[in-house]
C-alpha atoms as a PDB file:
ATOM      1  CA  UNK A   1      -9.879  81.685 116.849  1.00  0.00           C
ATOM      2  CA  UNK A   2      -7.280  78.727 116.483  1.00  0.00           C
ATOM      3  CA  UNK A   3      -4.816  78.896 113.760  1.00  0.00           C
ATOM      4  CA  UNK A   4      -3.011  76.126 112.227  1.00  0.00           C
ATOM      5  CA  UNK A   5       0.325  76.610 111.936  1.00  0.00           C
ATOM      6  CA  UNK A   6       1.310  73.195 110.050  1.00  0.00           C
ATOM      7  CA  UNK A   7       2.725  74.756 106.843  1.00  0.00           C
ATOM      8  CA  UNK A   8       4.694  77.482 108.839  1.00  0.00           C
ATOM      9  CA  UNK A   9       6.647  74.213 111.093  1.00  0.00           C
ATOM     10  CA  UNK A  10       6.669  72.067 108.003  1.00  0.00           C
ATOM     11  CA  UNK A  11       8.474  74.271 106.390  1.00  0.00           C
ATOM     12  CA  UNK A  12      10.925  75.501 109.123  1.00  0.00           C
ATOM     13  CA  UNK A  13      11.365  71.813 109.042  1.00  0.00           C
ATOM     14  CA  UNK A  14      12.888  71.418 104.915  1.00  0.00           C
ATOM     15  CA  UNK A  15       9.034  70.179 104.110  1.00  0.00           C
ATOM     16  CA  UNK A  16       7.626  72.889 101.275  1.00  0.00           C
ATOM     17  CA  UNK A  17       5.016  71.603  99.182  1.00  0.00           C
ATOM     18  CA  UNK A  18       1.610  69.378 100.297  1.00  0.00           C
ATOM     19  CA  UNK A  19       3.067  66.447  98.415  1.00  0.00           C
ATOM     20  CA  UNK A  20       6.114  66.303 101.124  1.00  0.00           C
ATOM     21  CA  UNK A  21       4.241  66.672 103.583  1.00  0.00           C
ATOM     22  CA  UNK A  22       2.105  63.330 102.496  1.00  0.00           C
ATOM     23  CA  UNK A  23       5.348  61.284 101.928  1.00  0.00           C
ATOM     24  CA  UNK A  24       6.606  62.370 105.116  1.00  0.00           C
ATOM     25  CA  UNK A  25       2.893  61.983 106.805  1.00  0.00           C
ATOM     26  CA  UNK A  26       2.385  58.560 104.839  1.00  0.00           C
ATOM     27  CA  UNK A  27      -0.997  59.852 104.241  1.00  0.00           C
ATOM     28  CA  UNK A  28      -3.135  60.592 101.392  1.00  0.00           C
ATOM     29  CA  UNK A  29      -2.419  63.490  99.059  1.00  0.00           C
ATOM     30  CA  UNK A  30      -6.040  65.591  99.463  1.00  0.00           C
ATOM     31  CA  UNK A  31      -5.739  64.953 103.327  1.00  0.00           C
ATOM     32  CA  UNK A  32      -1.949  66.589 103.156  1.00  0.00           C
ATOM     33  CA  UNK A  33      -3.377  69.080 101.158  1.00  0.00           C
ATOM     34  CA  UNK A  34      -5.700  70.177 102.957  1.00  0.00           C
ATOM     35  CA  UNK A  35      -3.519  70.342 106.062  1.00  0.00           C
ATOM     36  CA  UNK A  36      -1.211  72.224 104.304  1.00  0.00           C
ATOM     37  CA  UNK A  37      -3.662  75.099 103.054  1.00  0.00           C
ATOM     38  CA  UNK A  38      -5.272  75.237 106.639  1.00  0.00           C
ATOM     39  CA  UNK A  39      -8.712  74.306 104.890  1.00  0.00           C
ATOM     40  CA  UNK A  40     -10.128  72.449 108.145  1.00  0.00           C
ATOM     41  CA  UNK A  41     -13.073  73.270 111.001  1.00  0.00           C
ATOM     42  CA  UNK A  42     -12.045  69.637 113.024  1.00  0.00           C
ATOM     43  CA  UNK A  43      -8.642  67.821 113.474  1.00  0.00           C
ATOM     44  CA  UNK A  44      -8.485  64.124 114.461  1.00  0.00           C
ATOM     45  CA  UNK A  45      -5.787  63.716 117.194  1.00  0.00           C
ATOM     46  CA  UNK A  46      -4.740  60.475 115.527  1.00  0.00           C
ATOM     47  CA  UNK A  47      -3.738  63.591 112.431  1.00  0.00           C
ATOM     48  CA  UNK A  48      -2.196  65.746 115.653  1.00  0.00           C
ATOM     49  CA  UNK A  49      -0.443  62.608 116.510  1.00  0.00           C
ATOM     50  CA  UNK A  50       1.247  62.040 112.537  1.00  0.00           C
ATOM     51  CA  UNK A  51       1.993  65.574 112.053  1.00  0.00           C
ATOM     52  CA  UNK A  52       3.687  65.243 115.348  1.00  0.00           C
ATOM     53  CA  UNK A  53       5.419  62.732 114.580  1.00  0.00           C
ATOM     54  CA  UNK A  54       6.506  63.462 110.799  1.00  0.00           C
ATOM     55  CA  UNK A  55       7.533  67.194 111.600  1.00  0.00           C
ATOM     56  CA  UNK A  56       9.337  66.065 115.329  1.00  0.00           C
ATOM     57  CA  UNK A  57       7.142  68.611 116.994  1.00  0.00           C
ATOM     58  CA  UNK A  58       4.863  68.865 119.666  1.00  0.00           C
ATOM     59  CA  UNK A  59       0.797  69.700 119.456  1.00  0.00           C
ATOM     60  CA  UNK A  60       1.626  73.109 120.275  1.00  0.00           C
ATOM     61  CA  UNK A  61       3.758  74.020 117.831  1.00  0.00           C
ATOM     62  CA  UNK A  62       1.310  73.332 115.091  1.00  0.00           C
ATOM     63  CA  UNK A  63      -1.360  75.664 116.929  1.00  0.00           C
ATOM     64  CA  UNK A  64      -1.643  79.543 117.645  1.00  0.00           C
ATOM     65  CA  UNK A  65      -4.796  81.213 119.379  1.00  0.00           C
ATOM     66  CA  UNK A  66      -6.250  84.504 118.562  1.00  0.00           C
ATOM     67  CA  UNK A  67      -7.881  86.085 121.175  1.00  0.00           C
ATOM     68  CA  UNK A  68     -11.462  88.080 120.418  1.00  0.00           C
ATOM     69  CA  UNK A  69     -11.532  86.019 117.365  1.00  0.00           C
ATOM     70  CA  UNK A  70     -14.076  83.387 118.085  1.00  0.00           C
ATOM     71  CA  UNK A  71     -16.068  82.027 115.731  1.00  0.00           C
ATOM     72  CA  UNK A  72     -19.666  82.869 117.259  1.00  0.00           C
ATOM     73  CA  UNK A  73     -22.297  80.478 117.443  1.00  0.00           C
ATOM     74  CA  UNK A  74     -26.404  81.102 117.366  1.00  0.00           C
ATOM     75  CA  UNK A  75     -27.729  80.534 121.437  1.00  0.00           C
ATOM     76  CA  UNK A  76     -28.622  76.889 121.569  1.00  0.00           C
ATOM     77  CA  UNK A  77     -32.791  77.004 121.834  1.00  0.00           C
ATOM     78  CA  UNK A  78     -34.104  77.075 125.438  1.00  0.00           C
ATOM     79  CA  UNK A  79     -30.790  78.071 127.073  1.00  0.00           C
ATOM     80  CA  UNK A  80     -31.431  81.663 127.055  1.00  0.00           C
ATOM     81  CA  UNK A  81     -27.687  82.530 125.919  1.00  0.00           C
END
């Protein structure tokens, strides 16, 4: 499974609320809430790119991976997965 790790850098960074995080983002407040409470299932990469940007990071910073934590998904029909 991928976790974000946005409010972990932003803070590490002097950034420790969602509403900081949207002045420093420029963006709109429930969009920098949400990425500040991890409460996502897709990320634009023009959002990768801001966060980048605002917390002087790179995309891998903001990411960690879990291994044997995948979410699962049903066998698409027909494929025999």
């Amino acid at each position: 499974m991928v976790i974000l790790r946005i409010k972990q850098v932003a803070e590490s960074r002097g950034i420790h609320s969602a509403a900081d995080l949207q002045k420093a983002m420029e963006t709109h407040p429930a969009q920098a809430h949400k990425l500040w409470e991890g409460d996502l299932r897709m990320i634009a990469l023009s959002t990768i790119d801001l966060l980048c940007y605002a917390l002087s990071c790179s995309p891998g910073d903001l990411f960690d991976y879990a291994p044997g934590s995948a979410m699962r998904r049903p066998p698409e029909a027909g494929t025999g997965r």
